[in-house]
PDB file of N, CA and C in Angstrom:
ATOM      1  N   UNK A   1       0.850  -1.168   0.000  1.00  0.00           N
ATOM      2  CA  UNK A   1       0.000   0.000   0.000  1.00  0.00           C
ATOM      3  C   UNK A   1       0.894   1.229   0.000  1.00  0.00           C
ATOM      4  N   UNK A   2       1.013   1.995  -1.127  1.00  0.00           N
ATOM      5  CA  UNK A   2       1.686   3.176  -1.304  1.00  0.00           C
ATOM      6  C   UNK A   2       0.727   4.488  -0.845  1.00  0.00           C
ATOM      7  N   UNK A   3       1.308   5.412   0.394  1.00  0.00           N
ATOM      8  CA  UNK A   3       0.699   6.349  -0.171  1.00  0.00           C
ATOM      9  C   UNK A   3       0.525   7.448  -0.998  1.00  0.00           C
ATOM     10  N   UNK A   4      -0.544   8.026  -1.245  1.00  0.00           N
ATOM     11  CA  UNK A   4      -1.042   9.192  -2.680  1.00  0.00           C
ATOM     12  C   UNK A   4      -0.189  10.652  -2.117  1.00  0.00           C
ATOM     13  N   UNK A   5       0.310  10.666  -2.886  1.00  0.00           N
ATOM     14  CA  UNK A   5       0.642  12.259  -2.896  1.00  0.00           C
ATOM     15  C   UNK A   5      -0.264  13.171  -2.395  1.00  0.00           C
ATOM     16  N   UNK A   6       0.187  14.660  -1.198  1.00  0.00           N
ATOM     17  CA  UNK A   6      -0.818  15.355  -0.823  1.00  0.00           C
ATOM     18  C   UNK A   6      -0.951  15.909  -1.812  1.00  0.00           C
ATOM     19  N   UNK A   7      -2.660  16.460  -2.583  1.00  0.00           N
ATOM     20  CA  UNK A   7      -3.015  17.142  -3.588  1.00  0.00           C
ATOM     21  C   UNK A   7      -3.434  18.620  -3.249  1.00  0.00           C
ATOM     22  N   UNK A   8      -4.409  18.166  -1.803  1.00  0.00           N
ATOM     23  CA  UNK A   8      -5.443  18.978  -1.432  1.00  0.00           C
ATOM     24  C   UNK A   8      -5.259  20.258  -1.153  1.00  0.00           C
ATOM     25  N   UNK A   9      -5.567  21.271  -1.016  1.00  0.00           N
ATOM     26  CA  UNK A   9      -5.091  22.372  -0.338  1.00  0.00           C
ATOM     27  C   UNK A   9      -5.497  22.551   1.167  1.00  0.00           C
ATOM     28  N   UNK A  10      -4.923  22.660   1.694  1.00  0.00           N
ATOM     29  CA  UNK A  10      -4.543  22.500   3.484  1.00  0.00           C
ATOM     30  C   UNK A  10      -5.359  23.379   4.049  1.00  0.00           C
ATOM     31  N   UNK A  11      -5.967  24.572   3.374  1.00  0.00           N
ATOM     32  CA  UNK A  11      -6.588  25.516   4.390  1.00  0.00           C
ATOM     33  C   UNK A  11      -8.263  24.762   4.039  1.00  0.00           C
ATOM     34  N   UNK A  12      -8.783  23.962   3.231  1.00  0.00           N
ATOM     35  CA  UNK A  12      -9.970  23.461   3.337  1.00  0.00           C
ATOM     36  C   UNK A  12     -10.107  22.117   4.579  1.00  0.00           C
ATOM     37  N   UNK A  13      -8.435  21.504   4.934  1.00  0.00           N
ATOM     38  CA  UNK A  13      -9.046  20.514   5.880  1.00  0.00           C
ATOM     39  C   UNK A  13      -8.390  20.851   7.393  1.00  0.00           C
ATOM     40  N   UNK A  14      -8.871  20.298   8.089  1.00  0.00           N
ATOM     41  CA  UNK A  14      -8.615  20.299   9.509  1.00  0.00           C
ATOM     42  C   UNK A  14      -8.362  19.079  10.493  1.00  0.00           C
ATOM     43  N   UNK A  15      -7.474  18.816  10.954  1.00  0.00           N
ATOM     44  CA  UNK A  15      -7.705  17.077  11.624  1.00  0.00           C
ATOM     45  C   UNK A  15      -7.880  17.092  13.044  1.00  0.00           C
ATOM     46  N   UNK A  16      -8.428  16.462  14.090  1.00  0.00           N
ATOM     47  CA  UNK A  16      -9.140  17.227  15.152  1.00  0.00           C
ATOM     48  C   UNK A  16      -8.850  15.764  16.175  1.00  0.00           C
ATOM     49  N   UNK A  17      -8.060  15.596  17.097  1.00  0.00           N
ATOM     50  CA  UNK A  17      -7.504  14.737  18.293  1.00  0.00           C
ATOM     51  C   UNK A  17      -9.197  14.372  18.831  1.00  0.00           C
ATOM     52  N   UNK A  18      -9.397  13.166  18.782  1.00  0.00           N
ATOM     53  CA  UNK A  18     -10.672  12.778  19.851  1.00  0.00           C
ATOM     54  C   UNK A  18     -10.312  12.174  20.911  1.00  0.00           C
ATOM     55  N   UNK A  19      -9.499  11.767  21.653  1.00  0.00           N
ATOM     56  CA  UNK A  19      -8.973  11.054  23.085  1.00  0.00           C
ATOM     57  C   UNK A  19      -9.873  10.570  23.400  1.00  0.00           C
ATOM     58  N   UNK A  20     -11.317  10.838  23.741  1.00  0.00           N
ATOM     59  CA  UNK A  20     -12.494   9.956  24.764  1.00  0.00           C
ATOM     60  C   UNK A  20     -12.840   8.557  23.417  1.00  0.00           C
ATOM     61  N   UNK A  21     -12.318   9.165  21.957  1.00  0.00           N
ATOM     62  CA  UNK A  21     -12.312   7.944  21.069  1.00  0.00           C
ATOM     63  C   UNK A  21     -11.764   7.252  20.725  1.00  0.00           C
ATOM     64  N   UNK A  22     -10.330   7.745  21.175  1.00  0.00           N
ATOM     65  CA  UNK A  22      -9.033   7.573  21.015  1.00  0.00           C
ATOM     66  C   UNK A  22      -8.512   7.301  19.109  1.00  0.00           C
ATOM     67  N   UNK A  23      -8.971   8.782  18.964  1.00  0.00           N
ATOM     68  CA  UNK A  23      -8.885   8.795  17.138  1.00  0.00           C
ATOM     69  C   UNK A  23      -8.512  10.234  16.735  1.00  0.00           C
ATOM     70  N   UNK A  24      -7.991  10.146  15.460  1.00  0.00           N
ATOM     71  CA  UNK A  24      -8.125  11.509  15.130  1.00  0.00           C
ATOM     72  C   UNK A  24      -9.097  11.203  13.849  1.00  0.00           C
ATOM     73  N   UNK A  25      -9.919  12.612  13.665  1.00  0.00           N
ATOM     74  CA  UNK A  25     -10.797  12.802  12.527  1.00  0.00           C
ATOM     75  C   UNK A  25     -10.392  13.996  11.530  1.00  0.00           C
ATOM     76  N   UNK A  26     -10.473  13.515  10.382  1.00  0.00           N
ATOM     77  CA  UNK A  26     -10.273  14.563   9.306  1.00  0.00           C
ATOM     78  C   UNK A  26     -11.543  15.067   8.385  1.00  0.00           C
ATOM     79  N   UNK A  27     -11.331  16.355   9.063  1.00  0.00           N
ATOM     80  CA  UNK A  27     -12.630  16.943   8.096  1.00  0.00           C
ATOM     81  C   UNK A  27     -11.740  17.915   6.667  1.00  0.00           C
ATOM     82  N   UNK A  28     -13.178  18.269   5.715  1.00  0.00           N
ATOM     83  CA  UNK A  28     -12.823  18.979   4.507  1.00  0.00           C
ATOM     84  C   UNK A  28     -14.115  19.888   4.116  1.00  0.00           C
ATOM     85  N   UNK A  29     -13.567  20.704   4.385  1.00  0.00           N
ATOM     86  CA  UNK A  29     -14.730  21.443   4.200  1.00  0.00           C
ATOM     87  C   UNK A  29     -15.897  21.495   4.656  1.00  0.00           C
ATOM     88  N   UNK A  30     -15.993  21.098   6.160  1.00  0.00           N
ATOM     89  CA  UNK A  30     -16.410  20.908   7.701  1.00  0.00           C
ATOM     90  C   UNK A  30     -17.017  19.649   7.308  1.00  0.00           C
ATOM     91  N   UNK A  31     -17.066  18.807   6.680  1.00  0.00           N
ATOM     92  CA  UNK A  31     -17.245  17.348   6.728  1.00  0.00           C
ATOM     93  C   UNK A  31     -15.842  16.024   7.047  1.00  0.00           C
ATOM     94  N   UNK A  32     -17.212  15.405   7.875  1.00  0.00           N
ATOM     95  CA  UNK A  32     -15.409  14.460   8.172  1.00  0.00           C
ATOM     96  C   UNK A  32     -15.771  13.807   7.392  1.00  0.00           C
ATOM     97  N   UNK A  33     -14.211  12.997   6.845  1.00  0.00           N
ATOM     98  CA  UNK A  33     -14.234  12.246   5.399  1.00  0.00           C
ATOM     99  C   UNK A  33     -12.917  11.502   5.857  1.00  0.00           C
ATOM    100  N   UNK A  34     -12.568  11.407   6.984  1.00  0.00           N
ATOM    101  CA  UNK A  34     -11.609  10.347   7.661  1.00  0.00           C
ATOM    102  C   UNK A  34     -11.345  10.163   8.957  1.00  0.00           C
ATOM    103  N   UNK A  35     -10.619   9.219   8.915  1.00  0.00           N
ATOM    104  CA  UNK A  35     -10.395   8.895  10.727  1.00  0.00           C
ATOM    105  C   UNK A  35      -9.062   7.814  10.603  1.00  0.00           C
ATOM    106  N   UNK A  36      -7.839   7.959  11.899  1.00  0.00           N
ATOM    107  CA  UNK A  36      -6.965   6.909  12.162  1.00  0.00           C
ATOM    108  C   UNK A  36      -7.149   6.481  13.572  1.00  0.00           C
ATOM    109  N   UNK A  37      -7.249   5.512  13.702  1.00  0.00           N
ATOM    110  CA  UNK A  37      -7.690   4.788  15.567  1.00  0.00           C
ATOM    111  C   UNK A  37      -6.793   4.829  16.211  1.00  0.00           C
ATOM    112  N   UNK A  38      -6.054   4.455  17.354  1.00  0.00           N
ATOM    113  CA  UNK A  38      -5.220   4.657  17.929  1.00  0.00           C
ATOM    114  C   UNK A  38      -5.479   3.741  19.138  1.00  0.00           C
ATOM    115  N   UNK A  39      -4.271   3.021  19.553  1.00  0.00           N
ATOM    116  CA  UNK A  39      -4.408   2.628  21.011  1.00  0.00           C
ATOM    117  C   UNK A  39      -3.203   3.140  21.817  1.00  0.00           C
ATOM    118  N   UNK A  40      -3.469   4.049  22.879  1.00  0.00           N
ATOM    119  CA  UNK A  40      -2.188   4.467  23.776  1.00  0.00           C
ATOM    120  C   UNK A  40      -2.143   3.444  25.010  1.00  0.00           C
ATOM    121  N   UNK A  41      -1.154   3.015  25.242  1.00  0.00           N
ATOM    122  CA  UNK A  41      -0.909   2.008  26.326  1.00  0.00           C
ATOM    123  C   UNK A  41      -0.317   3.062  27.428  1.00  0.00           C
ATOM    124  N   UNK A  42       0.313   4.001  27.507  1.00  0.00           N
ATOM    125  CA  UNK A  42       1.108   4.357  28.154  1.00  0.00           C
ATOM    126  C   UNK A  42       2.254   3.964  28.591  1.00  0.00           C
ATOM    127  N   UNK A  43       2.772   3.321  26.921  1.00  0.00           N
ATOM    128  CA  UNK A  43       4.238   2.753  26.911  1.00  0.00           C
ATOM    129  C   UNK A  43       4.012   3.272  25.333  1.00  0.00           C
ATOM    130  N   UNK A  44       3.490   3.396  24.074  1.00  0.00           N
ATOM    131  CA  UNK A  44       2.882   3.314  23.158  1.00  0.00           C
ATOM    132  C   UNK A  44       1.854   3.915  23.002  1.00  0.00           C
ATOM    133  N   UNK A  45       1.982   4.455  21.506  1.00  0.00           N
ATOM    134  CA  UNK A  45       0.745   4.713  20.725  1.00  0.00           C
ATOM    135  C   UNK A  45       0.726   4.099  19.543  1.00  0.00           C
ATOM    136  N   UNK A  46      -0.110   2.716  19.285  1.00  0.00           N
ATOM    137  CA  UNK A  46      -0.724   1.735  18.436  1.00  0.00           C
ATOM    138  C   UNK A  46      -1.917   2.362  17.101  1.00  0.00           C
ATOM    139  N   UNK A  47      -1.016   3.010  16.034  1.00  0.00           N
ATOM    140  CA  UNK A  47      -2.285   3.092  15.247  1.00  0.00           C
ATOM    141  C   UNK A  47      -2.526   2.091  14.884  1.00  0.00           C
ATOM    142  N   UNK A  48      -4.036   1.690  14.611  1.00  0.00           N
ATOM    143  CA  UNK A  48      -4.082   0.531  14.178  1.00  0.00           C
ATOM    144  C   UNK A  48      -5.079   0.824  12.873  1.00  0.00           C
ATOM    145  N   UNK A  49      -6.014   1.816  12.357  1.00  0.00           N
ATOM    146  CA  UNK A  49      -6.703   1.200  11.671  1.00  0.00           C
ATOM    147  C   UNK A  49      -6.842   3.034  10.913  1.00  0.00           C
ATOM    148  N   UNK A  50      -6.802   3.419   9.816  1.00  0.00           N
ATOM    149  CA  UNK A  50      -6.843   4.584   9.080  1.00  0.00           C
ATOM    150  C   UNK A  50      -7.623   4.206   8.243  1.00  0.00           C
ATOM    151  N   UNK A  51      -8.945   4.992   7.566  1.00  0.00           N
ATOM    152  CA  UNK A  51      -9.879   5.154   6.840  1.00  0.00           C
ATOM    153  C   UNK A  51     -10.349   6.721   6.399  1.00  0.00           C
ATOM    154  N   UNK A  52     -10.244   6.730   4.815  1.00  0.00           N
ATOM    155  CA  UNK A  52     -11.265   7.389   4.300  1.00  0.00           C
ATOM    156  C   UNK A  52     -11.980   7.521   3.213  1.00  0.00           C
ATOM    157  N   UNK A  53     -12.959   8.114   3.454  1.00  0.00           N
ATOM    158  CA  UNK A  53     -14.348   8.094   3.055  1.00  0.00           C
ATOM    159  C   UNK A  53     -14.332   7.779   1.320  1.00  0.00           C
ATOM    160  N   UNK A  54     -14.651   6.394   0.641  1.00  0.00           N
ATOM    161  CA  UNK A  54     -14.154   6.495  -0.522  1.00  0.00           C
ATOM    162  C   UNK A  54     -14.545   7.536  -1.914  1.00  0.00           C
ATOM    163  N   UNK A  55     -15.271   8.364  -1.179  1.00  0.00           N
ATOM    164  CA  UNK A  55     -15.440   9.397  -2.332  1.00  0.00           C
ATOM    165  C   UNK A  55     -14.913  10.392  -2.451  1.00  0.00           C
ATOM    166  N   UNK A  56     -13.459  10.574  -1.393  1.00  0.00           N
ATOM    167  CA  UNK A  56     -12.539  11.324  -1.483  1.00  0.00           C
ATOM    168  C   UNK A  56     -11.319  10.443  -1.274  1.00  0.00           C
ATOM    169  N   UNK A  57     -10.938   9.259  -1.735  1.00  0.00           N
ATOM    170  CA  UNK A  57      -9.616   8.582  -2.065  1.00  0.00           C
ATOM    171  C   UNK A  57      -9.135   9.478  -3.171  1.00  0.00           C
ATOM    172  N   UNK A  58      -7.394   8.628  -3.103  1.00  0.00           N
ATOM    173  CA  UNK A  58      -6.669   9.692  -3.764  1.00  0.00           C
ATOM    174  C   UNK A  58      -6.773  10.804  -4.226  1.00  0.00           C
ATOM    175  N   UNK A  59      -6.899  11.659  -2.986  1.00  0.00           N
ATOM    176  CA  UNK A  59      -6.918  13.123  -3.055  1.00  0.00           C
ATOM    177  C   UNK A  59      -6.063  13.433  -2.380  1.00  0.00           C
ATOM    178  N   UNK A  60      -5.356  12.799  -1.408  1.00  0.00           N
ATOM    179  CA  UNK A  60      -3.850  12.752  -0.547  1.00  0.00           C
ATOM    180  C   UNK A  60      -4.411  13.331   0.823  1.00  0.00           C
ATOM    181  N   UNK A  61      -5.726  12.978   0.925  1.00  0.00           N
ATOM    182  CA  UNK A  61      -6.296  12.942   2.561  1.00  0.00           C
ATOM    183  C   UNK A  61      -5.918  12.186   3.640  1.00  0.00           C
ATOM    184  N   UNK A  62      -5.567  10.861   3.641  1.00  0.00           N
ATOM    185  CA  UNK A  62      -4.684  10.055   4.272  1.00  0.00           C
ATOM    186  C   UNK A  62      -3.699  10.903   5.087  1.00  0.00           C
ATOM    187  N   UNK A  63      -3.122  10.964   3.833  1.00  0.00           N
ATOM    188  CA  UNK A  63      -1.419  11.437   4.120  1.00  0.00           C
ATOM    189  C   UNK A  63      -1.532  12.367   5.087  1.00  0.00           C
ATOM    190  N   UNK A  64      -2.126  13.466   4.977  1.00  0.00           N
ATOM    191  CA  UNK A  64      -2.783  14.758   5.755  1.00  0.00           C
ATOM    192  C   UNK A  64      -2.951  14.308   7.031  1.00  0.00           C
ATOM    193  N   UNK A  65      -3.872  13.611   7.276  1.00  0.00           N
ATOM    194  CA  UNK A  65      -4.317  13.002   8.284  1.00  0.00           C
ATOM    195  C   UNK A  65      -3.246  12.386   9.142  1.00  0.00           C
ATOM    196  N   UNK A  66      -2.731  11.630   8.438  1.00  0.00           N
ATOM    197  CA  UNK A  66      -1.138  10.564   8.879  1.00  0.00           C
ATOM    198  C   UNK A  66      -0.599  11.555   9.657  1.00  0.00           C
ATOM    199  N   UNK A  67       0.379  12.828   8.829  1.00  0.00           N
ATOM    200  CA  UNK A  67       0.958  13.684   8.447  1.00  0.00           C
ATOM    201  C   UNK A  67       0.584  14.509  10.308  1.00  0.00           C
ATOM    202  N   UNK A  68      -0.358  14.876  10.380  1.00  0.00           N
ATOM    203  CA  UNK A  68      -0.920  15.912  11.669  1.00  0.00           C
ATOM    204  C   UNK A  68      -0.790  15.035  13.086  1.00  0.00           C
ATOM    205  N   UNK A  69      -1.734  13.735  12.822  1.00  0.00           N
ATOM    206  CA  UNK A  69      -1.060  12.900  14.352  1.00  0.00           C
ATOM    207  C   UNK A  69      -0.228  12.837  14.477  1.00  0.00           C
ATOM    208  N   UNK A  70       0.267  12.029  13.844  1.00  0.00           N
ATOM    209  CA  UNK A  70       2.065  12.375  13.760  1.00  0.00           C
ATOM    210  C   UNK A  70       2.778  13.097  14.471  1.00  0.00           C
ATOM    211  N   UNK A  71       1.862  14.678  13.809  1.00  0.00           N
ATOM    212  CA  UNK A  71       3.006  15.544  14.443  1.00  0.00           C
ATOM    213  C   UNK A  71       2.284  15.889  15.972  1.00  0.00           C
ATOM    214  N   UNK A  72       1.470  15.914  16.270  1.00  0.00           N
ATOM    215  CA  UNK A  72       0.485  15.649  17.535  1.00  0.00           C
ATOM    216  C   UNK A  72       0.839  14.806  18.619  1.00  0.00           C
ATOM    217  N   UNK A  73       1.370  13.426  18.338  1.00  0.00           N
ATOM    218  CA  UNK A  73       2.071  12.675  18.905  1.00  0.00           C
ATOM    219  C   UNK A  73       3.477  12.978  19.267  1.00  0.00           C
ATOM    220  N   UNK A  74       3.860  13.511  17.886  1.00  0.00           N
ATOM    221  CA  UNK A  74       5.301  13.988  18.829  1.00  0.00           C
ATOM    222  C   UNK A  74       5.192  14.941  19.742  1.00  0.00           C
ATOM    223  N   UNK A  75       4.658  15.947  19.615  1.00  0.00           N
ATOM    224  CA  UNK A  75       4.125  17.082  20.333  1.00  0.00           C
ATOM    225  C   UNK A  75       3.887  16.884  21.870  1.00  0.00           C
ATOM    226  N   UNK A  76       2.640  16.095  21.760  1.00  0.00           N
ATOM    227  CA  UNK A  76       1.936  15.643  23.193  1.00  0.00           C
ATOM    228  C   UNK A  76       2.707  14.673  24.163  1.00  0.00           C
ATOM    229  N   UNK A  77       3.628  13.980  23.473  1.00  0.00           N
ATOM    230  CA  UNK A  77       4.021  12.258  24.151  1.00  0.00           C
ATOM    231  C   UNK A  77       5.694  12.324  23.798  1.00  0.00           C
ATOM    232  N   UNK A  78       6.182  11.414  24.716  1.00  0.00           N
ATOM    233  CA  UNK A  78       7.285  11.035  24.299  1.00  0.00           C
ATOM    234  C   UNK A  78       7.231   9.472  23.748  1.00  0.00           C
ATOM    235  N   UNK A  79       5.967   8.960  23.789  1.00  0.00           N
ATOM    236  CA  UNK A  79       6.182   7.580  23.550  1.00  0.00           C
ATOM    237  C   UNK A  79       6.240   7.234  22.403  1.00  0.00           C
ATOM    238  N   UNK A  80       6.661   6.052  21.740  1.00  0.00           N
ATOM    239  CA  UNK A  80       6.851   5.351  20.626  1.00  0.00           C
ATOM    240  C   UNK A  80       5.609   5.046  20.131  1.00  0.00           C
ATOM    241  N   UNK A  81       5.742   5.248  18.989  1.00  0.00           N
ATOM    242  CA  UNK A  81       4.505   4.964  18.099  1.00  0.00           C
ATOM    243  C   UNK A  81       4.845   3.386  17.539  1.00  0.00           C
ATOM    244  N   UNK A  82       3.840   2.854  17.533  1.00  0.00           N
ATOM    245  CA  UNK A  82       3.434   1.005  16.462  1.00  0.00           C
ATOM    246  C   UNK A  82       2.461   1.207  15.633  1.00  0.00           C
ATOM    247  N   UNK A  83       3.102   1.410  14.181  1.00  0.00           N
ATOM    248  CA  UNK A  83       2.079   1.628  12.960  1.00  0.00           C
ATOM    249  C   UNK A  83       1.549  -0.366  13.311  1.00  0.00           C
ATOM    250  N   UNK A  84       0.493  -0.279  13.326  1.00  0.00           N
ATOM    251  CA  UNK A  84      -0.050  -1.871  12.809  1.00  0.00           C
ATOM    252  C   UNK A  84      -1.380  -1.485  11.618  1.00  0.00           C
ATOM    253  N   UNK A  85      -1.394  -0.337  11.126  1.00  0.00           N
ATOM    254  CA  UNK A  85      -2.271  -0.055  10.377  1.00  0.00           C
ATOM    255  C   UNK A  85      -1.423   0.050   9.023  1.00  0.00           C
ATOM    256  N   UNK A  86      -1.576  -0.875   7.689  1.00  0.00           N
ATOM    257  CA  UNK A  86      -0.075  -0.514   6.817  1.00  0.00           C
ATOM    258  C   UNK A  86      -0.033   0.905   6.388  1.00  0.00           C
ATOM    259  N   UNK A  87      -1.590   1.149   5.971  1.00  0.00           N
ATOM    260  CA  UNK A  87      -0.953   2.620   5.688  1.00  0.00           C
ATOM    261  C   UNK A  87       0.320   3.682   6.222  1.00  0.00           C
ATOM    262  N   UNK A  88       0.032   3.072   7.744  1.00  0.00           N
ATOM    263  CA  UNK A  88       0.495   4.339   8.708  1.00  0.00           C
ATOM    264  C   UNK A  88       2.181   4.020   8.912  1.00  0.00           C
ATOM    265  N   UNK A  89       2.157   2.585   8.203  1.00  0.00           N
ATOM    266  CA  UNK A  89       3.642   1.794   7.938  1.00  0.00           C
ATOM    267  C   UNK A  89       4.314   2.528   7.441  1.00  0.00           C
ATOM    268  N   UNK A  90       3.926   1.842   5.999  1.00  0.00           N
ATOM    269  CA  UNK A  90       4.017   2.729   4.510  1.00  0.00           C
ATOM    270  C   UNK A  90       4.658   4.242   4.603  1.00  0.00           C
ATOM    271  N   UNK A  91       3.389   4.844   4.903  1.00  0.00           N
ATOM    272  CA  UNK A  91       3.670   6.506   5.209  1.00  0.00           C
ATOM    273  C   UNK A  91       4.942   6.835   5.931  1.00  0.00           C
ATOM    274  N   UNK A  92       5.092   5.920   6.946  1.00  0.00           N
ATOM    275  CA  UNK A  92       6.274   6.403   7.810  1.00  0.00           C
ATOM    276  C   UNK A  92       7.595   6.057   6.786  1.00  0.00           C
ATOM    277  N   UNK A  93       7.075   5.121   6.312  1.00  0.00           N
ATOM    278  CA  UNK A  93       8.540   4.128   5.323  1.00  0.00           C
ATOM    279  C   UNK A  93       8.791   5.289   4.527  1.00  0.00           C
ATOM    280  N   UNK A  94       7.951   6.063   3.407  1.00  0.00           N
ATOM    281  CA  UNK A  94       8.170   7.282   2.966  1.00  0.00           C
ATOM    282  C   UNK A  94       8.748   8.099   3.598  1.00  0.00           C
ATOM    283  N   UNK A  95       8.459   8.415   4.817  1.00  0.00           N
ATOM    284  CA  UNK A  95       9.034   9.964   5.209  1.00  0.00           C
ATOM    285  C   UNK A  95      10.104   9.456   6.468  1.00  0.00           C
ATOM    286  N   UNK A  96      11.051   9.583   6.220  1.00  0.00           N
ATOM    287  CA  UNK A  96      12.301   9.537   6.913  1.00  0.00           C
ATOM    288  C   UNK A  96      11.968  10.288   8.014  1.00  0.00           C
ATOM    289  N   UNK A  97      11.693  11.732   7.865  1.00  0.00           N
ATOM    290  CA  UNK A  97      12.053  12.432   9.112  1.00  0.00           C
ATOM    291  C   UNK A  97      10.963  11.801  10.303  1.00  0.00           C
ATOM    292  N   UNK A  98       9.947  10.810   9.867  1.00  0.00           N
ATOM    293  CA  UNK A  98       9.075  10.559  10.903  1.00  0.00           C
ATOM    294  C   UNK A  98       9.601   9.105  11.768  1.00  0.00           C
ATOM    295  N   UNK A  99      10.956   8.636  11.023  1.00  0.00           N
ATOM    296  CA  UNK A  99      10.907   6.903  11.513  1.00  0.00           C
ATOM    297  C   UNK A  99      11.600   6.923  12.928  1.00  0.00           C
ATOM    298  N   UNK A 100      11.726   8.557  13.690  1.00  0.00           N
ATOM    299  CA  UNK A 100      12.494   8.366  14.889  1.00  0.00           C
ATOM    300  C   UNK A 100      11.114   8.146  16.148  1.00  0.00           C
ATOM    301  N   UNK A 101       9.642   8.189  15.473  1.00  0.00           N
ATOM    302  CA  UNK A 101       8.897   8.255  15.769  1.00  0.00           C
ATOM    303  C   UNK A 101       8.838   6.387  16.266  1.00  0.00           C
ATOM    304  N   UNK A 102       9.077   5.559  15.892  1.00  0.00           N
ATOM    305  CA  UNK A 102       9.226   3.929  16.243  1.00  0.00           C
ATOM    306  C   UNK A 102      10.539   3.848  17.394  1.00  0.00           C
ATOM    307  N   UNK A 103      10.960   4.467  17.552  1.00  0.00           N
ATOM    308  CA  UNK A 103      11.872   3.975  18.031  1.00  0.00           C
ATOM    309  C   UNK A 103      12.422   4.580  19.599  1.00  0.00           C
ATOM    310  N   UNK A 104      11.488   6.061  19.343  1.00  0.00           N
ATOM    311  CA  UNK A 104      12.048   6.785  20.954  1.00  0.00           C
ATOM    312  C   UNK A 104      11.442   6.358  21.897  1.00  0.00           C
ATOM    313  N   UNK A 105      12.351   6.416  23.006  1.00  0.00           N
ATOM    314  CA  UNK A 105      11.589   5.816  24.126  1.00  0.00           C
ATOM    315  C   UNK A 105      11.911   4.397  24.725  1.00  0.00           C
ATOM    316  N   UNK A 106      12.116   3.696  23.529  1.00  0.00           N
ATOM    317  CA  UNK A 106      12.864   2.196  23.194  1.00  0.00           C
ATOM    318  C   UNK A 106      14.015   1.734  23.832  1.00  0.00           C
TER     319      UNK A 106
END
């Protein structure tokens, strides 16, 4: 699973931390049109499952989405992230500057 290039323009979406769901949601143009799940152990944060809405695939919403927890996680936590979702694999396998994200903490 490769991911799509970001296309979209950034000031139409927004990605929004749910903790009591333990998810983040991506809206576009105040509709949500994605979501990545998450399990925090408090050793770990386990994405496990990224979805969106298939009438906005390859539009590089994913990535966006990927792209913001990501940086949210580094932000909020020092803990190590476990892609078990491939996308969220993948994505990381692409972007170098994110793979210190597997490993801190370790």
């Amino acid at each position: 699973m490769t991911p799509e290039p970001t296309t979209i323009d950034s000031t139409r979406t927004q990605v929004r931390h749910e903790p009591a769901l333990a998810r983040y949601t991506l809206w576009l143009d105040g509709e949500n049109v994605g979501l990545a799940d998450y399990v925090a152990t408090g050793r770990q944060v386990r994405f496990n499952h990224t979805e969106v809405d298939p009438a906005h695939r390859h539009e590089g919403l994913a990535s966006v989405l990927i792209e913001q927890a990501l940086d949210d996680v580094r932000t909020r936590t020092d803990l190590p992230v476990v892609a078990e979702c491939p996308y969220v694999a993948a994505w990381i396998d692409d972007h170098a500057e994110y793979q210190d994200l597997l490993t801190r903490g370790v």
